[in-house]
C-alpha atoms as a PDB file:
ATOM      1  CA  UNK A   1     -53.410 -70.068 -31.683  1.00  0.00           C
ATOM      2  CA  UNK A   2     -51.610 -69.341 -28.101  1.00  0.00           C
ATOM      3  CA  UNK A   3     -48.933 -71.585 -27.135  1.00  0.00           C
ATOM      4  CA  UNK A   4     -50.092 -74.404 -25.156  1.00  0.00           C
ATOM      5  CA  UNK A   5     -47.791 -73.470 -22.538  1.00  0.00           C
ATOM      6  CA  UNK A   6     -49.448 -69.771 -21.917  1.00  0.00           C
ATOM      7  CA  UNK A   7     -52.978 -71.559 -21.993  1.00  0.00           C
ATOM      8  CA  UNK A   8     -51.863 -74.200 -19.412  1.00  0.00           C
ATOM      9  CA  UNK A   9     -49.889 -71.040 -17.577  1.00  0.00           C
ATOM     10  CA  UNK A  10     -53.507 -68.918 -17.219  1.00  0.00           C
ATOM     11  CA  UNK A  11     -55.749 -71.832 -16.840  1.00  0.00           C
ATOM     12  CA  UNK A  12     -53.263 -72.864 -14.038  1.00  0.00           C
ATOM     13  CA  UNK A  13     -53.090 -68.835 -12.708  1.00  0.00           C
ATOM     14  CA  UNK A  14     -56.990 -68.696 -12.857  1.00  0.00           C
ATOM     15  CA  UNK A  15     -57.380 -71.823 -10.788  1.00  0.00           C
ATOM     16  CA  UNK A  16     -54.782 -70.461  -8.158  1.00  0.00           C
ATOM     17  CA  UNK A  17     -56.759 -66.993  -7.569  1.00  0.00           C
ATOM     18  CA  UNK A  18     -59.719 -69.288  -7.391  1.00  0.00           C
ATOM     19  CA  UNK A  19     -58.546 -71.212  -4.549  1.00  0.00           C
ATOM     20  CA  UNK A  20     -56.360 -68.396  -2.699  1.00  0.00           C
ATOM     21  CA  UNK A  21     -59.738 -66.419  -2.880  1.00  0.00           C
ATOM     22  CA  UNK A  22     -61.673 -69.103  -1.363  1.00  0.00           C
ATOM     23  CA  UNK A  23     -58.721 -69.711   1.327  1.00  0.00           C
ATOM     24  CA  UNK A  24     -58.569 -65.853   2.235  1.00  0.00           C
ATOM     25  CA  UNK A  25     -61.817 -65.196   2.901  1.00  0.00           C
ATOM     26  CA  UNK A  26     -63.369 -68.565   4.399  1.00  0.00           C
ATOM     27  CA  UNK A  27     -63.733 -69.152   7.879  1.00  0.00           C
ATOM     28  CA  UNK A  28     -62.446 -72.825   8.044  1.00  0.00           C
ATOM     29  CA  UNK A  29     -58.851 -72.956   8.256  1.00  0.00           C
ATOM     30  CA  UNK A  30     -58.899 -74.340  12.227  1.00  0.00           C
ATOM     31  CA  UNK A  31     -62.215 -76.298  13.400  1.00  0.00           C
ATOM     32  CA  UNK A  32     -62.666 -77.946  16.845  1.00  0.00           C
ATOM     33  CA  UNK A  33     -63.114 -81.412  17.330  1.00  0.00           C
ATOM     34  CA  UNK A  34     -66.427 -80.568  19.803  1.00  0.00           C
ATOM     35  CA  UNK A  35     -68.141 -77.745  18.126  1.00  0.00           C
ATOM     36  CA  UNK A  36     -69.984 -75.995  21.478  1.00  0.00           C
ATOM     37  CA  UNK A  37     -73.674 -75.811  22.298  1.00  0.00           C
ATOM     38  CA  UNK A  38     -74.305 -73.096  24.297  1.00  0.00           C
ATOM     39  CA  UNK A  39     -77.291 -71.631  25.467  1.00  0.00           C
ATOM     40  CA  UNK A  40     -80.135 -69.915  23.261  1.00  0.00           C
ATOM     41  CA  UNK A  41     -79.197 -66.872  25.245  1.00  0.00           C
ATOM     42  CA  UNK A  42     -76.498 -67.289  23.876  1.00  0.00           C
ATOM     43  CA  UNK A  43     -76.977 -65.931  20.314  1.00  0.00           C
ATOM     44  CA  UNK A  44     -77.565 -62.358  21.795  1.00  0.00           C
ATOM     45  CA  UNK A  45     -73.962 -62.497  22.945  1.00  0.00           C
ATOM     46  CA  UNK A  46     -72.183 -63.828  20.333  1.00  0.00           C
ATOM     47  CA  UNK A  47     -69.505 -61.544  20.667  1.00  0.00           C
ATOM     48  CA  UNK A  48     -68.451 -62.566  23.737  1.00  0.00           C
ATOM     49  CA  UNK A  49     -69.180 -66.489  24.044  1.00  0.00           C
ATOM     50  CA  UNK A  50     -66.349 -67.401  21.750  1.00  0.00           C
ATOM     51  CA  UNK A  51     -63.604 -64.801  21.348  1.00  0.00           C
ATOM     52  CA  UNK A  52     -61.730 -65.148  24.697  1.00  0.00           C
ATOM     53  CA  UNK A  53     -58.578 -67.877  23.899  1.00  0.00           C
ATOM     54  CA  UNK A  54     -57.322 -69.499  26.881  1.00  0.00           C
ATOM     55  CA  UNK A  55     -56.729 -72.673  28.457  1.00  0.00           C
ATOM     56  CA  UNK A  56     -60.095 -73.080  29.357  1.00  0.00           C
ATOM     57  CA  UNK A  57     -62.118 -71.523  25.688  1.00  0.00           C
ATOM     58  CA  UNK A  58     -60.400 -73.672  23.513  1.00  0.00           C
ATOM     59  CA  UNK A  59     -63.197 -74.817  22.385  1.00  0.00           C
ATOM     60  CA  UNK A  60     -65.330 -71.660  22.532  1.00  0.00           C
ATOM     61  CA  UNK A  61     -65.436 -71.710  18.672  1.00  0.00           C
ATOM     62  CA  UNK A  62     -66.242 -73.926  16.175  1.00  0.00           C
ATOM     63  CA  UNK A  63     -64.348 -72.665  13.549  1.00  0.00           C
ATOM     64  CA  UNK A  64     -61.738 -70.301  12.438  1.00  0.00           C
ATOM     65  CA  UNK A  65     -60.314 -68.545   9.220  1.00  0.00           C
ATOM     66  CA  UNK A  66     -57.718 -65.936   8.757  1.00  0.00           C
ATOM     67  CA  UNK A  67     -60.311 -63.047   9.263  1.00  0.00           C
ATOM     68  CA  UNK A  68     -63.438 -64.441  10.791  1.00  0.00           C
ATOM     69  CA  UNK A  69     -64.719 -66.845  14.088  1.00  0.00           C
ATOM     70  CA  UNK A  70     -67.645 -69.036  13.866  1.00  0.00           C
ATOM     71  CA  UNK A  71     -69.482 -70.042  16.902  1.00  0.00           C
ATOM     72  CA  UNK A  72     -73.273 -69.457  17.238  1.00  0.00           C
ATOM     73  CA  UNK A  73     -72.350 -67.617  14.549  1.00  0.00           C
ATOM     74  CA  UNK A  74     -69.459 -65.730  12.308  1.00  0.00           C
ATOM     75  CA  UNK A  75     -67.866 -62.949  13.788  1.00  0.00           C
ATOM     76  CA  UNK A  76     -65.760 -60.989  11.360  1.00  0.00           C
ATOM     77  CA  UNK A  77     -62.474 -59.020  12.540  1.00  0.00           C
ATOM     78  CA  UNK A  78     -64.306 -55.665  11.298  1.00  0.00           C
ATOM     79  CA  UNK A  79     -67.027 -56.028  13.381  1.00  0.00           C
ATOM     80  CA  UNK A  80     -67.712 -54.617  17.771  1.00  0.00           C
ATOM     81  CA  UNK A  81     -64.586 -51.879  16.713  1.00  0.00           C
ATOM     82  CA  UNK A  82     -62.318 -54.994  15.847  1.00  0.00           C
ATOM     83  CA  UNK A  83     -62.678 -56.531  18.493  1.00  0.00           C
ATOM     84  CA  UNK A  84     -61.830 -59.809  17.253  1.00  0.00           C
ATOM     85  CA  UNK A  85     -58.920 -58.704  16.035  1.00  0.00           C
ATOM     86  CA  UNK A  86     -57.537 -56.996  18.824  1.00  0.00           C
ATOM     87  CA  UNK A  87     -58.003 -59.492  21.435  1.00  0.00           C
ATOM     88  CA  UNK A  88     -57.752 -62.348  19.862  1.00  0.00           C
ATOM     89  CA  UNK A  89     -55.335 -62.180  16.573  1.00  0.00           C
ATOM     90  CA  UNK A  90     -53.382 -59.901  17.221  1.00  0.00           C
ATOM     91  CA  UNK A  91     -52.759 -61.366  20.854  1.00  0.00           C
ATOM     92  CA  UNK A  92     -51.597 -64.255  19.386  1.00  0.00           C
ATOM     93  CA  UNK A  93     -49.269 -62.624  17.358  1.00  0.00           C
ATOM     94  CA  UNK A  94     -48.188 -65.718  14.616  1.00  0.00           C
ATOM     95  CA  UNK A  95     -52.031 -65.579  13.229  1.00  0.00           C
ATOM     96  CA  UNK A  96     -51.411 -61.664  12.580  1.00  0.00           C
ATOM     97  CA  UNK A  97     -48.366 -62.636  10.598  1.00  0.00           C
ATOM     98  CA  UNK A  98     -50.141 -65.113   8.549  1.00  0.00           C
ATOM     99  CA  UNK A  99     -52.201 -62.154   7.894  1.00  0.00           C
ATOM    100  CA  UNK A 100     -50.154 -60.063   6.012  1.00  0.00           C
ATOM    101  CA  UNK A 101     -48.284 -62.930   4.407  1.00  0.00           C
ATOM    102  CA  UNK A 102     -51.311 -64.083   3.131  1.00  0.00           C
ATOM    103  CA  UNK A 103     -52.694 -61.175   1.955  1.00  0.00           C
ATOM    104  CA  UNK A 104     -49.325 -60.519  -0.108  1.00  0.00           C
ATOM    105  CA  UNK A 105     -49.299 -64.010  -1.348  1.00  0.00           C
ATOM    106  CA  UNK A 106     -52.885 -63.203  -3.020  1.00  0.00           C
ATOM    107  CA  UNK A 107     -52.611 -59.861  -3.911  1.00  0.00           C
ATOM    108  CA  UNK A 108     -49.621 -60.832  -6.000  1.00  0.00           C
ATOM    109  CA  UNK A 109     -51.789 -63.435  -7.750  1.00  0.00           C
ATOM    110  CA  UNK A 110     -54.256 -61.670  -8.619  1.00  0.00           C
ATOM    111  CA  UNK A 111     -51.871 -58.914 -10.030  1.00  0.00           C
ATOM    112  CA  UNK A 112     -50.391 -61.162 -12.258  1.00  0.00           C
ATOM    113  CA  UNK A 113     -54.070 -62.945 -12.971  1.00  0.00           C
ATOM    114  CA  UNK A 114     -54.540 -58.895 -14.245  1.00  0.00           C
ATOM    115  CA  UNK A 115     -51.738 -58.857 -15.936  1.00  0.00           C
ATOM    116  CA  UNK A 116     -51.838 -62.057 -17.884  1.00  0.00           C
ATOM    117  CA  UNK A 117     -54.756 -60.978 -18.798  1.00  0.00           C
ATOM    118  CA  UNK A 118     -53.568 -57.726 -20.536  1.00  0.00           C
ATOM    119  CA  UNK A 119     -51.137 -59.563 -22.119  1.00  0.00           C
ATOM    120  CA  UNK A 120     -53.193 -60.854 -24.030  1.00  0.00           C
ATOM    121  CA  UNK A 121     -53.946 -57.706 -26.141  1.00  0.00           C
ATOM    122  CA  UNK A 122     -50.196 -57.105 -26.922  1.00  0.00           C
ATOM    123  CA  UNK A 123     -47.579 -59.101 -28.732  1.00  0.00           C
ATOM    124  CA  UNK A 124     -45.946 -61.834 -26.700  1.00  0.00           C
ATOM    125  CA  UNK A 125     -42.830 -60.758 -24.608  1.00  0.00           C
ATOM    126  CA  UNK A 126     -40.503 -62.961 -23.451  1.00  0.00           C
ATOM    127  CA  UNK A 127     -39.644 -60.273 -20.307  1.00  0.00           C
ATOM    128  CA  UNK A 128     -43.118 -60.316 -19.440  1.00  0.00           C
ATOM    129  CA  UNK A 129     -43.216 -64.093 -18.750  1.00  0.00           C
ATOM    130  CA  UNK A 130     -40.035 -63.901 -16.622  1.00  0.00           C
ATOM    131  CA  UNK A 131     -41.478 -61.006 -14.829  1.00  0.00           C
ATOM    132  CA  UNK A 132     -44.995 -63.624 -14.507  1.00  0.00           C
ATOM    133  CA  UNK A 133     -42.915 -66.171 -13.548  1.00  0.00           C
ATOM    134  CA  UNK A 134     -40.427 -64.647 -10.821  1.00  0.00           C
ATOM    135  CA  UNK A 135     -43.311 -62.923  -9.473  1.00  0.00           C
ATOM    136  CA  UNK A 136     -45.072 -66.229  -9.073  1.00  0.00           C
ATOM    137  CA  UNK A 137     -42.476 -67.759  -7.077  1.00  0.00           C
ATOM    138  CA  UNK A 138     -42.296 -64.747  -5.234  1.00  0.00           C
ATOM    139  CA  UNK A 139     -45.929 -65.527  -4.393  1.00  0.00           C
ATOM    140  CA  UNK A 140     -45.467 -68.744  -3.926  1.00  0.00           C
ATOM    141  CA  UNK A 141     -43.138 -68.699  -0.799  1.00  0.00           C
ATOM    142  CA  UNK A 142     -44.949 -65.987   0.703  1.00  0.00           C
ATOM    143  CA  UNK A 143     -48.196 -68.270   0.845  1.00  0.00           C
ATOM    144  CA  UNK A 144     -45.887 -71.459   2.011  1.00  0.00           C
ATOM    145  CA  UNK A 145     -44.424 -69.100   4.648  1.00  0.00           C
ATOM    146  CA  UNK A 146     -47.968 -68.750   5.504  1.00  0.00           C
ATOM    147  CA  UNK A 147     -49.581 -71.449   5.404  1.00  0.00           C
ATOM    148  CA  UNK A 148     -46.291 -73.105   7.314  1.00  0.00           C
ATOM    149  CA  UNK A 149     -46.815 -70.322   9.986  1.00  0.00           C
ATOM    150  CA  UNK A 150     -50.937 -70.996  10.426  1.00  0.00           C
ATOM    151  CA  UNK A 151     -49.778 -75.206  10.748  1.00  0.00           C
ATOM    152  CA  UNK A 152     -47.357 -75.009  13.225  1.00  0.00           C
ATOM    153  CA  UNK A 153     -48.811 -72.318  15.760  1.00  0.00           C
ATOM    154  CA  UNK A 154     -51.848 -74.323  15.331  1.00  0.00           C
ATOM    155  CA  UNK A 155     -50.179 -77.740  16.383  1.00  0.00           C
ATOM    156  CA  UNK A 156     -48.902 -76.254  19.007  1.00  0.00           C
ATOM    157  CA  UNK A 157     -51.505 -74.008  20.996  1.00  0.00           C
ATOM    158  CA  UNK A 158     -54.303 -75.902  20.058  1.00  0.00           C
ATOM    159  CA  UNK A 159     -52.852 -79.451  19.745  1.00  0.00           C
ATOM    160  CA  UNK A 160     -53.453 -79.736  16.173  1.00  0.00           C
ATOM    161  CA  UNK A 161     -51.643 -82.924  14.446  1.00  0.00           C
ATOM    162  CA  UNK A 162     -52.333 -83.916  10.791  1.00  0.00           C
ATOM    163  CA  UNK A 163     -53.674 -87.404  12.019  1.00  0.00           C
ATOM    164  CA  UNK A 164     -55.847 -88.007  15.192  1.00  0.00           C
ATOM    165  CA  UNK A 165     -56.632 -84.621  16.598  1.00  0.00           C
ATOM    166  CA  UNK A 166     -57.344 -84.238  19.911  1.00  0.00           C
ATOM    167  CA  UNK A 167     -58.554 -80.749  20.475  1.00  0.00           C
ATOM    168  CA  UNK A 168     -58.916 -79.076  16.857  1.00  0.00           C
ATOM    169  CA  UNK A 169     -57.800 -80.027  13.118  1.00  0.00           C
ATOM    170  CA  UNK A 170     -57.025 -77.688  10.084  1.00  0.00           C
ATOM    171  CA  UNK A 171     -60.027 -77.172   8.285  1.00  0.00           C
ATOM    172  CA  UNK A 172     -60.770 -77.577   4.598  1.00  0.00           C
ATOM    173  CA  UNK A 173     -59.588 -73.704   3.650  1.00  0.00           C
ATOM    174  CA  UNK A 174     -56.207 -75.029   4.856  1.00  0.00           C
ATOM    175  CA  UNK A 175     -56.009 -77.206   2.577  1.00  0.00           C
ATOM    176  CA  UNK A 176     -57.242 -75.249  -0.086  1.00  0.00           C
ATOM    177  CA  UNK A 177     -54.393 -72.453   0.831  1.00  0.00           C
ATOM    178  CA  UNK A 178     -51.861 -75.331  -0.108  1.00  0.00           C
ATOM    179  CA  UNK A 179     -53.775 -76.392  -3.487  1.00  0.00           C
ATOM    180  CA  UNK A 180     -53.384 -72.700  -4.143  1.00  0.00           C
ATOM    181  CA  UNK A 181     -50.145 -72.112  -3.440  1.00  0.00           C
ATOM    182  CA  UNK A 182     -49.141 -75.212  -5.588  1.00  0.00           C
ATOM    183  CA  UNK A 183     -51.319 -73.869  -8.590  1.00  0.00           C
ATOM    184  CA  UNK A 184     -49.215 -70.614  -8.214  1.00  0.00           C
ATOM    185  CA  UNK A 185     -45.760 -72.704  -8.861  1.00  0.00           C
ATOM    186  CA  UNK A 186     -46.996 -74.949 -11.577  1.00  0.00           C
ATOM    187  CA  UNK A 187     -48.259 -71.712 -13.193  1.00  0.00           C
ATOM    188  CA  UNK A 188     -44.882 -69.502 -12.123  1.00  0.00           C
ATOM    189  CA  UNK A 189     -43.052 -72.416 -13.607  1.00  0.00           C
ATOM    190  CA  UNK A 190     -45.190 -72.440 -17.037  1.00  0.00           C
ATOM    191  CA  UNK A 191     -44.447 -68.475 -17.725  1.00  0.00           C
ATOM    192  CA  UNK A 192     -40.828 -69.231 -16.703  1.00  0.00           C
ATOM    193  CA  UNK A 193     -40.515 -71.988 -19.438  1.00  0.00           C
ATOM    194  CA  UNK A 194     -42.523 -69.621 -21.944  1.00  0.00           C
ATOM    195  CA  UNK A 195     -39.513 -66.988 -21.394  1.00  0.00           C
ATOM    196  CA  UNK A 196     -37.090 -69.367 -21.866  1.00  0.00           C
ATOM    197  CA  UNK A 197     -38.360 -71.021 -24.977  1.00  0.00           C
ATOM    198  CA  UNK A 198     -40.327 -69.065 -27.018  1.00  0.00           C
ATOM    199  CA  UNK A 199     -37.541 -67.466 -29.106  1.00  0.00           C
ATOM    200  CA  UNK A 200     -36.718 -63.629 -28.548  1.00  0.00           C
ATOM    201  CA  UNK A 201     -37.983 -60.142 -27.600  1.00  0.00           C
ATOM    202  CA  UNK A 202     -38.363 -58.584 -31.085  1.00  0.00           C
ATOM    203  CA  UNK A 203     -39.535 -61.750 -32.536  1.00  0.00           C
ATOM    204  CA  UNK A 204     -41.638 -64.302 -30.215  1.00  0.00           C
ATOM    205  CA  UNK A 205     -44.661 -65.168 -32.021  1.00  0.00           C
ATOM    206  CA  UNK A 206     -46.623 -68.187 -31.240  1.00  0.00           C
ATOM    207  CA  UNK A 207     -49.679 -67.100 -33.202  1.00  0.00           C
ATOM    208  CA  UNK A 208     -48.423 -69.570 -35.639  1.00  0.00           C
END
């Protein structure tokens, strides 16, 4: 039978790719307080009611995630020749950096996720945990760096405070990002403790 610590170290990893998955592609990680109510003209013209950000648009969206914009409804970064990313992530320049943090953060989970897996059809090795482990943590404070990033642009060009928002509060996917990037240290830490504990190289068996 596996050790229990490389059962809780998957179950843990599994649950992290879960909710990094659901963070990095859901639209919710900035809503406004007032969603808007424009116009039914308005749906024809969806890319242009809510992309402008400005003083005055702040609340020309209802929602936002790391790759999409949700007023009348979702506009994806892809979509009008990236348009949406051109003119309004990339001007802002911090949300373009949460970006590619991100995406690092959960590609690197869900290499290790593969490679856990794999593991499984070979004989434990205690250099594969540590290279699990480190790689975790290496994960880890790439999706804290983002996450950190997202919160504090947020607070301050949209007035965004983690108790009576104003203008706009971080959405649910926000949250989720930090639920994921907690799973990814309690599972970093679990493959760390498996390399040092589980006796050596040549000789680590826990299918005792």
């Amino acid at each position: 039978m596996a050790h229990p610590c490389f059962v809780l170290g998957s179950l843990s990893l599994t649950l992290a790719l879960i909710a990094c998955g659901i963070s990095f592609f859901g639209p919710f990680w900035l809503n406004n307080v007032t969603n808007p109510n424009p116009s039914k003209n308005a749906v024809k013209l969806e890319s242009k009611t809510y992309i402008h950000v400005n003083s005055t648009s702040q609340r020309n969206f209802s929602s936002r995630g790391l790759w999409a914009q949700c007023g009348v409804q979702c506009q994806w970064f892809w979509q009008y020749d990236y348009k949406l990313e051109f003119q309004v992530f990339k001007v802002l320049g911090w949300h373009l950096a949460v970006q590619v943090l991100y995406f690092v953060g959960v590609f690197l989970v869900l290499f290790c996720e593969v490679f856990a897996r794999v593991q499984l059809c070979c004989l434990p090795n205690r250099s594969i945990f540590r290279a699990l482990g480190f790689t975790l943590l290496c994960s880890f404070v790439i999706q804290s760096a983002a996450v950190a990033v997202f919160g504090g642009f947020a607070s301050r060009d949209y007035g965004v405070t983690p108790y009576a928002a104003q203008y706009a509060y971080l959405g649910w996917c926000f949250w989720m990002a930090l639920a994921g990037a907690s799973l990814t240290l309690l599972s970093g830490i679990l493959f760390l403790f498996m390399e040092c504990c589980c006796g050596d190289d040549d000789d680590d068996d826990y299918d005792k």
